[in-house]
C-alpha atoms as a PDB file:
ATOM      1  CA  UNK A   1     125.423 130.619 118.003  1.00  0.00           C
ATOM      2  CA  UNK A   2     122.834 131.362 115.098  1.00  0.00           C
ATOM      3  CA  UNK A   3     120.063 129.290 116.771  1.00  0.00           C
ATOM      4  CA  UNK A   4     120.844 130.746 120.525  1.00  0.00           C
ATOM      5  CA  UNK A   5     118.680 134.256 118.958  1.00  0.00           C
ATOM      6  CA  UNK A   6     115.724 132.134 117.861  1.00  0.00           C
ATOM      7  CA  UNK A   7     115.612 130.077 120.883  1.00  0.00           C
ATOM      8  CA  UNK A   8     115.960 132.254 123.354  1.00  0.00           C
ATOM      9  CA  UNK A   9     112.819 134.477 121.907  1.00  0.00           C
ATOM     10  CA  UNK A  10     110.771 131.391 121.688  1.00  0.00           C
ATOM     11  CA  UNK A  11     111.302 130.435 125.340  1.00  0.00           C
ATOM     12  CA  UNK A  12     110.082 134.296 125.698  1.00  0.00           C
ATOM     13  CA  UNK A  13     107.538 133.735 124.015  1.00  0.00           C
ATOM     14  CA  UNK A  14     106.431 130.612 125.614  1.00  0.00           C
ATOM     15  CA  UNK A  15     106.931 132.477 128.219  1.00  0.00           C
ATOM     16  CA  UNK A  16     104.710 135.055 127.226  1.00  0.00           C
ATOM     17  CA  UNK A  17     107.654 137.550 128.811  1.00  0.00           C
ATOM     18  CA  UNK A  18     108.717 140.730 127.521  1.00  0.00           C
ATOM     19  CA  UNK A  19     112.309 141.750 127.339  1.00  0.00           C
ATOM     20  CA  UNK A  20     111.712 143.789 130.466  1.00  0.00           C
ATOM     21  CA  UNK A  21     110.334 140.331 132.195  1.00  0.00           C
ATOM     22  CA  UNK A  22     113.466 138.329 130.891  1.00  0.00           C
ATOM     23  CA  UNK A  23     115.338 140.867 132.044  1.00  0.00           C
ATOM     24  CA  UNK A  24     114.251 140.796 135.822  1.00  0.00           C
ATOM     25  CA  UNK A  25     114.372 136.865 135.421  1.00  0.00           C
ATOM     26  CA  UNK A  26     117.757 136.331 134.097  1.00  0.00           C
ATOM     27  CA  UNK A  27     119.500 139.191 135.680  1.00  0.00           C
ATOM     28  CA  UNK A  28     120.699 140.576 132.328  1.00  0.00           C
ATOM     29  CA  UNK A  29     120.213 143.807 130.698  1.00  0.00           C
ATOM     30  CA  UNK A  30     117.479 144.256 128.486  1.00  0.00           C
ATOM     31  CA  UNK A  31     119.787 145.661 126.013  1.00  0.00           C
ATOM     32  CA  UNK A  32     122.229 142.775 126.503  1.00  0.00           C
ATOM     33  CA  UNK A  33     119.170 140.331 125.806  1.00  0.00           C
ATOM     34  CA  UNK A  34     117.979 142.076 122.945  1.00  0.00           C
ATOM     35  CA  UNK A  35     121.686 141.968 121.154  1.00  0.00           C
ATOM     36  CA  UNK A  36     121.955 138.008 122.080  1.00  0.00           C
ATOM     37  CA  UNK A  37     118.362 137.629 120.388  1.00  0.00           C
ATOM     38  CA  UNK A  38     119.602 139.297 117.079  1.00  0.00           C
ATOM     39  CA  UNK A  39     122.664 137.364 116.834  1.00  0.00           C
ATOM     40  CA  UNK A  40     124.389 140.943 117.797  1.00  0.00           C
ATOM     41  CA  UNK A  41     126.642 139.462 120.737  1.00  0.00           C
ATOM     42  CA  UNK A  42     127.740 136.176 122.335  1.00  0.00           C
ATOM     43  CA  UNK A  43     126.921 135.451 125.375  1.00  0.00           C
ATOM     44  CA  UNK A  44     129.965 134.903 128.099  1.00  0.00           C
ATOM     45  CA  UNK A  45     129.197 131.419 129.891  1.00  0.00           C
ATOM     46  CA  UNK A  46     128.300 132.987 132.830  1.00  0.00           C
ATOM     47  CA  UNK A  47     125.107 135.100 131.192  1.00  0.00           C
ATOM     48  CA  UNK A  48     124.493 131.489 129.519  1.00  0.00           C
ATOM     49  CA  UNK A  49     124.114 130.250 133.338  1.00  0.00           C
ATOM     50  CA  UNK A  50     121.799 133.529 133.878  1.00  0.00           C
ATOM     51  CA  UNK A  51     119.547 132.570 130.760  1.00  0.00           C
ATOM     52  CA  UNK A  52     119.631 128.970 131.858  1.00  0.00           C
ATOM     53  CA  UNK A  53     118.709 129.386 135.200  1.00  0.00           C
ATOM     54  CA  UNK A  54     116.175 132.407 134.573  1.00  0.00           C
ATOM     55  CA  UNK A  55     114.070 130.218 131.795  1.00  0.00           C
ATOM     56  CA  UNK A  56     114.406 127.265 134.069  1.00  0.00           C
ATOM     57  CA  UNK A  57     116.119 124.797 131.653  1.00  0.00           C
ATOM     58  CA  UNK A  58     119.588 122.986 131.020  1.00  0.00           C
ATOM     59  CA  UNK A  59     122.018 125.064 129.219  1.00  0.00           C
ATOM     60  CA  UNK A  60     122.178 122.717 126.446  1.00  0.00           C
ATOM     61  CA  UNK A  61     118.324 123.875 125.656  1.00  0.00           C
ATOM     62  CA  UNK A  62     119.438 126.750 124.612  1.00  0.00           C
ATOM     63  CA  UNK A  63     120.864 125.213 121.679  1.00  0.00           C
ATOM     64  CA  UNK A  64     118.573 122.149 121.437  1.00  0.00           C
ATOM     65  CA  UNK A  65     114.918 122.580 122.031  1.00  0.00           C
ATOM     66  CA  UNK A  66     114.617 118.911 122.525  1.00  0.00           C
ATOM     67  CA  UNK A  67     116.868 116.305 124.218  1.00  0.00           C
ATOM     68  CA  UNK A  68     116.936 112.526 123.461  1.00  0.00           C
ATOM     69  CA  UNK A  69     114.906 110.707 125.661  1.00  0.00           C
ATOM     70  CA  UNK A  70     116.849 107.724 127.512  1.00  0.00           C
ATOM     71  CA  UNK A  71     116.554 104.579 125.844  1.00  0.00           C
ATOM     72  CA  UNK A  72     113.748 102.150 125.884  1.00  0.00           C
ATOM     73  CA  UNK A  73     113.385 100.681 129.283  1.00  0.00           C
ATOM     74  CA  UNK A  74     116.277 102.640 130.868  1.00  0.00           C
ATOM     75  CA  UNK A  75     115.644 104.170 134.550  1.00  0.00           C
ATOM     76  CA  UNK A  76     117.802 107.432 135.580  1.00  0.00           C
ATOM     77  CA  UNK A  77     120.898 105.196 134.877  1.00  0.00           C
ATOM     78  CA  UNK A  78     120.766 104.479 131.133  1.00  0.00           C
ATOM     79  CA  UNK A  79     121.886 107.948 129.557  1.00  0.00           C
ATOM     80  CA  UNK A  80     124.845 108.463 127.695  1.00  0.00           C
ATOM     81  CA  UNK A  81     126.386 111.344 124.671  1.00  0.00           C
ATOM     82  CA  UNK A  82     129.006 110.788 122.494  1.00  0.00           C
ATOM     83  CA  UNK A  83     131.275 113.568 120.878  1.00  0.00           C
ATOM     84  CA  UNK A  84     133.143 113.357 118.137  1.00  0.00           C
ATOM     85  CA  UNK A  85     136.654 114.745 117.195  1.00  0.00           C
ATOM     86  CA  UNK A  86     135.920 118.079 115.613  1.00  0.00           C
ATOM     87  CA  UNK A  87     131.973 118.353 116.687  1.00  0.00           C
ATOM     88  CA  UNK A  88     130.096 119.826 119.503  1.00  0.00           C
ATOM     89  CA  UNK A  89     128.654 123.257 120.227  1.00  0.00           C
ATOM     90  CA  UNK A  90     130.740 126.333 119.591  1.00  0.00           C
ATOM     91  CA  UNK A  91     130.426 129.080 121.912  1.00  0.00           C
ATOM     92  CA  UNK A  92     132.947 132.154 121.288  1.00  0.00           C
ATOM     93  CA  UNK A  93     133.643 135.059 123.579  1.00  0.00           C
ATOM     94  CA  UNK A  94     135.416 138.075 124.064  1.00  0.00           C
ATOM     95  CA  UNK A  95     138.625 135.719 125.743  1.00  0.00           C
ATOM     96  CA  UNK A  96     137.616 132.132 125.420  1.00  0.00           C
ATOM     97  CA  UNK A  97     136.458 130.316 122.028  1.00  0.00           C
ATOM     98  CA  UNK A  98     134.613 127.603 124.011  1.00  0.00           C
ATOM     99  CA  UNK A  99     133.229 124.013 122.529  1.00  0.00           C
ATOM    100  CA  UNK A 100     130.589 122.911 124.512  1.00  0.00           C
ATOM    101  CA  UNK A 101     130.710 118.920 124.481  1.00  0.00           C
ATOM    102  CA  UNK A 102     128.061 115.836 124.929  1.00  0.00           C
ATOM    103  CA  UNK A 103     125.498 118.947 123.644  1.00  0.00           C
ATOM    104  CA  UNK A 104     122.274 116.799 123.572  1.00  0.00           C
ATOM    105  CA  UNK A 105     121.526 115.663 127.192  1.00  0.00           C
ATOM    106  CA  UNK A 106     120.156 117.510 129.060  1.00  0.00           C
ATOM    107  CA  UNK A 107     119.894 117.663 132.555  1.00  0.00           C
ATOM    108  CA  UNK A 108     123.451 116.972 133.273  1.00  0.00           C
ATOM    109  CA  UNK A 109     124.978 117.498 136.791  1.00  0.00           C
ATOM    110  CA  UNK A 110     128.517 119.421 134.656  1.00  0.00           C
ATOM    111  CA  UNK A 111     128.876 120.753 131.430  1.00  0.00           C
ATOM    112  CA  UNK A 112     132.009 119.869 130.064  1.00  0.00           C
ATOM    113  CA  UNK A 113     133.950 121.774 127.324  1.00  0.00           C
ATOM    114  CA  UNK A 114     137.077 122.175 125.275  1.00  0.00           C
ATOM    115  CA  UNK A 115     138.500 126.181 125.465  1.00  0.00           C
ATOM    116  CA  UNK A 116     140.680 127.669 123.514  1.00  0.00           C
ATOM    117  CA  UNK A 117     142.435 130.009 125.582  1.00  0.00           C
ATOM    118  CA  UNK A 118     142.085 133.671 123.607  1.00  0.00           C
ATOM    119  CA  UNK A 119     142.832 136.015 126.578  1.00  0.00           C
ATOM    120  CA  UNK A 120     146.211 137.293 127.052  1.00  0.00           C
ATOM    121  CA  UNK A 121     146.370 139.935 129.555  1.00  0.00           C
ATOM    122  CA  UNK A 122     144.014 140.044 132.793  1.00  0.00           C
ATOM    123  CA  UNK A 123     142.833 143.213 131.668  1.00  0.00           C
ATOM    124  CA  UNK A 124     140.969 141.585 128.712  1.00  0.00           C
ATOM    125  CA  UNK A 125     138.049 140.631 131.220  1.00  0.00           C
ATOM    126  CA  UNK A 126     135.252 143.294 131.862  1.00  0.00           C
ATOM    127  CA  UNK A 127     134.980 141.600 134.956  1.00  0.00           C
ATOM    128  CA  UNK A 128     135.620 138.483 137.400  1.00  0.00           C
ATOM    129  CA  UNK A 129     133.743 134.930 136.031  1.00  0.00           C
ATOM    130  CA  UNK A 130     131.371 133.994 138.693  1.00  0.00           C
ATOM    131  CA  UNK A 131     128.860 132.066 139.472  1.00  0.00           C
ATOM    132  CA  UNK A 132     127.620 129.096 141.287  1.00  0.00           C
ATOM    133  CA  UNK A 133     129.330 125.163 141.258  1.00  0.00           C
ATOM    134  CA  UNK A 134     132.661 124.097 140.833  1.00  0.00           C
ATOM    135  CA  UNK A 135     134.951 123.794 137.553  1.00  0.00           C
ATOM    136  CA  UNK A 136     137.843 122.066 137.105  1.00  0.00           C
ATOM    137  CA  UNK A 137     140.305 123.190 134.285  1.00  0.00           C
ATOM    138  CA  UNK A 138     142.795 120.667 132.874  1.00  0.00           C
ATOM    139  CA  UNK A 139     145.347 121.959 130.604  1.00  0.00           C
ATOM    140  CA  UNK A 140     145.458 119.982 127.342  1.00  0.00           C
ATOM    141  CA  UNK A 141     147.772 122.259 125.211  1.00  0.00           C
ATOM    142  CA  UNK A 142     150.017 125.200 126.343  1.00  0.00           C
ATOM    143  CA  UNK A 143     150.762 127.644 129.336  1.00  0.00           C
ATOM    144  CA  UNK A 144     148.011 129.009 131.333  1.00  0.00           C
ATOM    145  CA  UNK A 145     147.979 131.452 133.979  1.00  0.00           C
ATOM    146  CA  UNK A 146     144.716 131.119 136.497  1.00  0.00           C
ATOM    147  CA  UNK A 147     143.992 134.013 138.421  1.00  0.00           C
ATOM    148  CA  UNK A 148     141.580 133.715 141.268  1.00  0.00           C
ATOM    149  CA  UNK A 149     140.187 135.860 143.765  1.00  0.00           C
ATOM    150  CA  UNK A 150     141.582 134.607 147.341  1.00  0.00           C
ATOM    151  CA  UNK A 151     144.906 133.262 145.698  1.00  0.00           C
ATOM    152  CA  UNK A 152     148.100 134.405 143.537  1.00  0.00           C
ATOM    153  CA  UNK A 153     148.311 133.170 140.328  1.00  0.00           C
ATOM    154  CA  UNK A 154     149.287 130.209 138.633  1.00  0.00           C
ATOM    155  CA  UNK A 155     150.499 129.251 135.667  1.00  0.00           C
ATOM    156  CA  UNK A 156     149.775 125.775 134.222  1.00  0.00           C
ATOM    157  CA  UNK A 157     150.814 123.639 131.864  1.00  0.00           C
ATOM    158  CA  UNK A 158     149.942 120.909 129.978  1.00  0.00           C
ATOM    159  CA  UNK A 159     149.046 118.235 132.146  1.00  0.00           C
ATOM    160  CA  UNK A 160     148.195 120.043 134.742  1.00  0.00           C
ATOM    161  CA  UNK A 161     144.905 121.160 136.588  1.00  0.00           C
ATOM    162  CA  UNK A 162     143.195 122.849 139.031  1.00  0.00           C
ATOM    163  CA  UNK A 163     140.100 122.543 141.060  1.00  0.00           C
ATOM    164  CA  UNK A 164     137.961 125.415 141.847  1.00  0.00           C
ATOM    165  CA  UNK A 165     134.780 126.718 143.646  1.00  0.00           C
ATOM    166  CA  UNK A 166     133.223 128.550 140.768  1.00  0.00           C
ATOM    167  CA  UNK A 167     131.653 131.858 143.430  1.00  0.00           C
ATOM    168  CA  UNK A 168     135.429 132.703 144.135  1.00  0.00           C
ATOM    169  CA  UNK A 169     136.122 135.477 140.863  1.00  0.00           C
ATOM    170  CA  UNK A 170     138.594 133.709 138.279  1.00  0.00           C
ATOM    171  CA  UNK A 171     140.011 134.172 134.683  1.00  0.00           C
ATOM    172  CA  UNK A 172     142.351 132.201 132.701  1.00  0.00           C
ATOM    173  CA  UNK A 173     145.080 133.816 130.389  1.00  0.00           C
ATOM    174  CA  UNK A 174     147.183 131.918 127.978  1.00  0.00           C
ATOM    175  CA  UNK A 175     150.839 132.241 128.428  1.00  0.00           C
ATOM    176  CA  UNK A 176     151.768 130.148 125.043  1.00  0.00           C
ATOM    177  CA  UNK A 177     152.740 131.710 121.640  1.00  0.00           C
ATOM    178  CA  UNK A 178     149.208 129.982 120.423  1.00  0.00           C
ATOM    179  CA  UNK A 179     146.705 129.980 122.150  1.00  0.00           C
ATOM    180  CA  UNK A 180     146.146 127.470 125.080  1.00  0.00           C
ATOM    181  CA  UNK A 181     143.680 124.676 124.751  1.00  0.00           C
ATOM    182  CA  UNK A 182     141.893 122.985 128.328  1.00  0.00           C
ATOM    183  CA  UNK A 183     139.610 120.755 128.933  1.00  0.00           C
ATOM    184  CA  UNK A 184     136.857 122.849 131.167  1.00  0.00           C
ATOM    185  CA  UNK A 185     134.002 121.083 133.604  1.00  0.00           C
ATOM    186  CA  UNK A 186     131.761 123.079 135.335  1.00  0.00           C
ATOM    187  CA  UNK A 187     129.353 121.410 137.951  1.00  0.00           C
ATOM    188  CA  UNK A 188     126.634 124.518 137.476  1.00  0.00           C
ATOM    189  CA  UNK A 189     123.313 123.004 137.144  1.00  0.00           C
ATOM    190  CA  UNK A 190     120.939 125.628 136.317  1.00  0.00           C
ATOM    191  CA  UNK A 191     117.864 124.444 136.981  1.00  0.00           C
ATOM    192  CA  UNK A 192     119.231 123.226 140.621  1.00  0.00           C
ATOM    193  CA  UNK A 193     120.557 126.561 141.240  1.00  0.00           C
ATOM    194  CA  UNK A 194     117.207 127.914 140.167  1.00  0.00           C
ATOM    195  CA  UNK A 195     116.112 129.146 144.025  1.00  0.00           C
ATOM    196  CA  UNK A 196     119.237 131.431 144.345  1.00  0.00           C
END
Protein backbone atom coordinates (compact mmCIF):
# COMPACT_ATOMS: atom_id res chain seq x y z
CA UNK A 1 0.00 0.00 0.00
CA UNK A 2 3.05 2.49 0.44
CA UNK A 3 3.39 3.05 -3.35
CA UNK A 4 -0.65 3.36 -3.95
CA UNK A 5 0.01 7.38 -2.26
CA UNK A 6 2.79 8.13 -4.74
CA UNK A 7 1.07 6.73 -7.65
CA UNK A 8 -2.02 7.88 -7.39
CA UNK A 9 -0.61 11.74 -7.13
CA UNK A 10 1.50 11.14 -10.13
CA UNK A 11 -1.41 9.99 -12.31
CA UNK A 12 -2.85 13.50 -10.84
CA UNK A 13 -0.33 15.03 -11.82
CA UNK A 14 -0.07 13.67 -15.22
CA UNK A 15 -3.21 14.50 -15.14
CA UNK A 16 -2.64 17.91 -14.36
CA UNK A 17 -5.98 17.41 -11.91
CA UNK A 18 -6.51 18.83 -8.66
CA UNK A 19 -7.98 16.90 -5.81
CA UNK A 20 -11.26 18.64 -6.54
CA UNK A 21 -10.88 17.24 -10.38
CA UNK A 22 -10.03 13.62 -9.08
CA UNK A 23 -12.66 13.95 -7.01
CA UNK A 24 -15.48 14.58 -9.67
CA UNK A 25 -13.61 11.83 -11.80
CA UNK A 26 -13.41 9.03 -9.44
CA UNK A 27 -16.49 9.65 -7.48
CA UNK A 28 -14.59 9.82 -4.16
CA UNK A 29 -14.33 12.42 -1.62
CA UNK A 30 -11.70 14.79 -1.81
CA UNK A 31 -10.93 14.13 1.71
CA UNK A 32 -11.02 10.36 1.13
CA UNK A 33 -8.42 10.96 -1.82
CA UNK A 34 -6.28 13.10 0.04
CA UNK A 35 -5.96 10.37 3.11
CA UNK A 36 -5.26 7.45 0.35
CA UNK A 37 -2.45 9.87 -1.12
CA UNK A 38 -0.71 10.20 2.36
CA UNK A 39 -0.77 6.65 3.12
CA UNK A 40 -3.60 7.79 5.83
CA UNK A 41 -6.27 5.05 4.72
CA UNK A 42 -6.69 1.96 2.52
CA UNK A 43 -8.72 1.98 0.00
CA UNK A 44 -11.85 -0.70 0.05
CA UNK A 45 -11.73 -2.57 -3.48
CA UNK A 46 -14.55 -0.93 -4.58
CA UNK A 47 -12.92 2.90 -4.32
CA UNK A 48 -9.85 0.94 -6.03
CA UNK A 49 -12.48 0.26 -9.01
CA UNK A 50 -13.47 4.17 -8.65
CA UNK A 51 -9.67 5.25 -8.94
CA UNK A 52 -9.20 2.71 -11.68
CA UNK A 53 -11.90 3.57 -13.71
CA UNK A 54 -11.72 7.50 -13.03
CA UNK A 55 -7.76 7.63 -14.17
CA UNK A 56 -8.64 5.31 -16.97
CA UNK A 57 -6.17 2.44 -16.21
CA UNK A 58 -6.08 -1.31 -14.94
CA UNK A 59 -6.19 -1.62 -11.28
CA UNK A 60 -2.94 -3.25 -11.18
CA UNK A 61 -1.43 0.38 -12.34
CA UNK A 62 -2.07 1.55 -9.37
CA UNK A 63 0.56 -0.45 -7.94
CA UNK A 64 2.77 -0.86 -11.05
CA UNK A 65 3.32 2.09 -13.26
CA UNK A 66 4.47 -0.20 -15.95
CA UNK A 67 3.31 -3.67 -17.10
CA UNK A 68 5.44 -6.27 -18.98
CA UNK A 69 4.98 -6.09 -22.45
CA UNK A 70 3.93 -9.60 -24.10
CA UNK A 71 6.71 -11.47 -25.33
CA UNK A 72 8.59 -11.07 -28.50
CA UNK A 73 6.41 -11.91 -31.39
CA UNK A 74 3.30 -12.74 -29.31
CA UNK A 75 -0.24 -11.34 -30.66
CA UNK A 76 -3.15 -10.73 -27.92
CA UNK A 77 -2.70 -14.50 -27.09
CA UNK A 78 0.82 -14.78 -25.66
CA UNK A 79 0.40 -13.19 -22.04
CA UNK A 80 0.78 -14.95 -19.00
CA UNK A 81 1.69 -14.03 -14.74
CA UNK A 82 2.88 -16.26 -12.40
CA UNK A 83 2.39 -15.98 -8.50
CA UNK A 84 4.18 -17.41 -6.09
CA UNK A 85 3.24 -19.00 -2.67
CA UNK A 86 3.50 -16.15 -0.23
CA UNK A 87 3.81 -13.11 -2.96
CA UNK A 88 1.46 -10.81 -4.64
CA UNK A 89 -0.04 -7.44 -3.77
CA UNK A 90 -1.44 -6.86 -0.31
CA UNK A 91 -4.40 -4.82 -0.02
CA UNK A 92 -5.95 -4.56 3.68
CA UNK A 93 -9.30 -3.16 4.68
CA UNK A 94 -11.52 -2.41 7.33
CA UNK A 95 -13.09 -6.42 6.91
CA UNK A 96 -11.04 -8.11 4.28
CA UNK A 97 -7.03 -8.40 4.25
CA UNK A 98 -7.02 -8.96 0.45
CA UNK A 99 -3.85 -10.34 -1.80
CA UNK A 100 -4.21 -9.22 -5.07
CA UNK A 101 -2.63 -12.03 -7.43
CA UNK A 102 -0.89 -12.20 -11.13
CA UNK A 103 -0.17 -8.17 -10.07
CA UNK A 104 1.84 -7.27 -13.25
CA UNK A 105 -0.54 -7.60 -16.29
CA UNK A 106 -2.41 -5.40 -16.94
CA UNK A 107 -5.36 -5.20 -18.82
CA UNK A 108 -6.90 -8.30 -17.52
CA UNK A 109 -10.62 -9.16 -18.13
CA UNK A 110 -10.76 -10.38 -13.74
CA UNK A 111 -8.67 -9.64 -11.02
CA UNK A 112 -8.21 -12.49 -9.00
CA UNK A 113 -7.29 -12.54 -5.25
CA UNK A 114 -6.76 -14.49 -2.08
CA UNK A 115 -9.00 -12.81 1.12
CA UNK A 116 -8.67 -13.33 4.35
CA UNK A 117 -11.96 -13.09 5.74
CA UNK A 118 -11.62 -10.28 8.81
CA UNK A 119 -15.34 -9.32 9.14
CA UNK A 120 -17.39 -10.93 11.68
CA UNK A 121 -20.64 -9.32 12.09
CA UNK A 122 -22.64 -7.62 9.07
CA UNK A 123 -22.55 -4.57 10.90
CA UNK A 124 -18.75 -4.22 10.35
CA UNK A 125 -19.53 -2.81 6.72
CA UNK A 126 -20.19 1.03 6.36
CA UNK A 127 -22.06 -0.01 3.55
CA UNK A 128 -23.12 -2.68 0.74
CA UNK A 129 -19.90 -3.68 -1.84
CA UNK A 130 -20.99 -2.66 -5.21
CA UNK A 131 -20.04 -2.16 -8.29
CA UNK A 132 -19.98 -3.33 -11.79
CA UNK A 133 -18.96 -7.26 -13.18
CA UNK A 134 -19.30 -10.41 -11.64
CA UNK A 135 -17.15 -12.19 -8.75
CA UNK A 136 -17.06 -15.47 -7.87
CA UNK A 137 -15.93 -16.43 -4.25
CA UNK A 138 -14.56 -19.93 -3.59
CA UNK A 139 -14.01 -20.85 -0.10
CA UNK A 140 -10.47 -22.18 0.46
CA UNK A 141 -10.35 -22.26 4.34
CA UNK A 142 -13.24 -21.93 6.88
CA UNK A 143 -17.02 -20.90 7.26
CA UNK A 144 -18.34 -18.02 5.43
CA UNK A 145 -21.56 -16.41 5.53
CA UNK A 146 -22.47 -14.32 2.08
CA UNK A 147 -25.03 -11.88 2.42
CA UNK A 148 -26.52 -10.40 -0.68
CA UNK A 149 -29.03 -7.99 -1.49
CA UNK A 150 -32.05 -9.97 -3.30
CA UNK A 151 -31.24 -13.27 -1.30
CA UNK A 152 -30.93 -14.77 2.42
CA UNK A 153 -27.77 -15.67 3.46
CA UNK A 154 -25.47 -18.35 3.11
CA UNK A 155 -22.97 -19.80 4.79
CA UNK A 156 -20.11 -21.59 2.98
CA UNK A 157 -17.60 -23.74 3.51
CA UNK A 158 -14.60 -24.91 2.31
CA UNK A 159 -15.08 -26.13 -1.00
CA UNK A 160 -17.73 -24.36 -1.75
CA UNK A 161 -18.64 -21.24 -3.97
CA UNK A 162 -20.82 -18.91 -5.22
CA UNK A 163 -21.38 -16.92 -8.30
CA UNK A 164 -22.48 -13.42 -8.22
CA UNK A 165 -23.46 -10.26 -10.24
CA UNK A 166 -21.21 -7.78 -8.54
CA UNK A 167 -24.27 -4.46 -8.83
CA UNK A 168 -26.48 -6.67 -6.44
CA UNK A 169 -25.04 -5.19 -2.62
CA UNK A 170 -22.96 -8.13 -0.89
CA UNK A 171 -20.56 -8.74 2.11
CA UNK A 172 -18.87 -11.74 3.32
CA UNK A 173 -18.47 -12.57 7.14
CA UNK A 174 -16.37 -15.33 8.47
CA UNK A 175 -18.11 -17.80 10.60
CA UNK A 176 -14.70 -19.81 11.64
CA UNK A 177 -12.75 -19.35 14.95
CA UNK A 178 -9.83 -17.91 12.43
CA UNK A 179 -10.46 -16.13 10.05
CA UNK A 180 -11.77 -17.52 6.64
CA UNK A 181 -9.54 -17.60 3.64
CA UNK A 182 -11.31 -17.55 -0.32
CA UNK A 183 -10.16 -17.42 -3.36
CA UNK A 184 -11.98 -14.04 -4.87
CA UNK A 185 -12.38 -13.23 -8.92
CA UNK A 186 -13.90 -10.28 -9.92
CA UNK A 187 -14.65 -9.73 -13.74
CA UNK A 188 -14.57 -5.61 -13.20
CA UNK A 189 -12.56 -4.20 -15.92
CA UNK A 190 -12.10 -0.66 -15.28
CA UNK A 191 -11.16 0.77 -18.18
CA UNK A 192 -14.24 -1.17 -20.01
CA UNK A 193 -16.54 0.11 -17.50
CA UNK A 194 -15.04 3.52 -18.10
CA UNK A 195 -18.45 5.05 -20.00
CA UNK A 196 -20.69 4.31 -16.92
Amino acid sequence: MSELGPRIRALRSQNAWTLERAAKATGLARSTLSKIENGQMSPTYDALIKLARGFAVDISELFEPHAPEPAAGATGSGRRSITRAGQGQPLPTPVYQHLLLCNDLSNKRMTPFRSTITARAFGDFADWDRHEGEELIYVLQGEIEMFTEFYEPERLRAGDCAYLDSRMGHRVISRSRQDATVLWVSTTNPRSSAAL
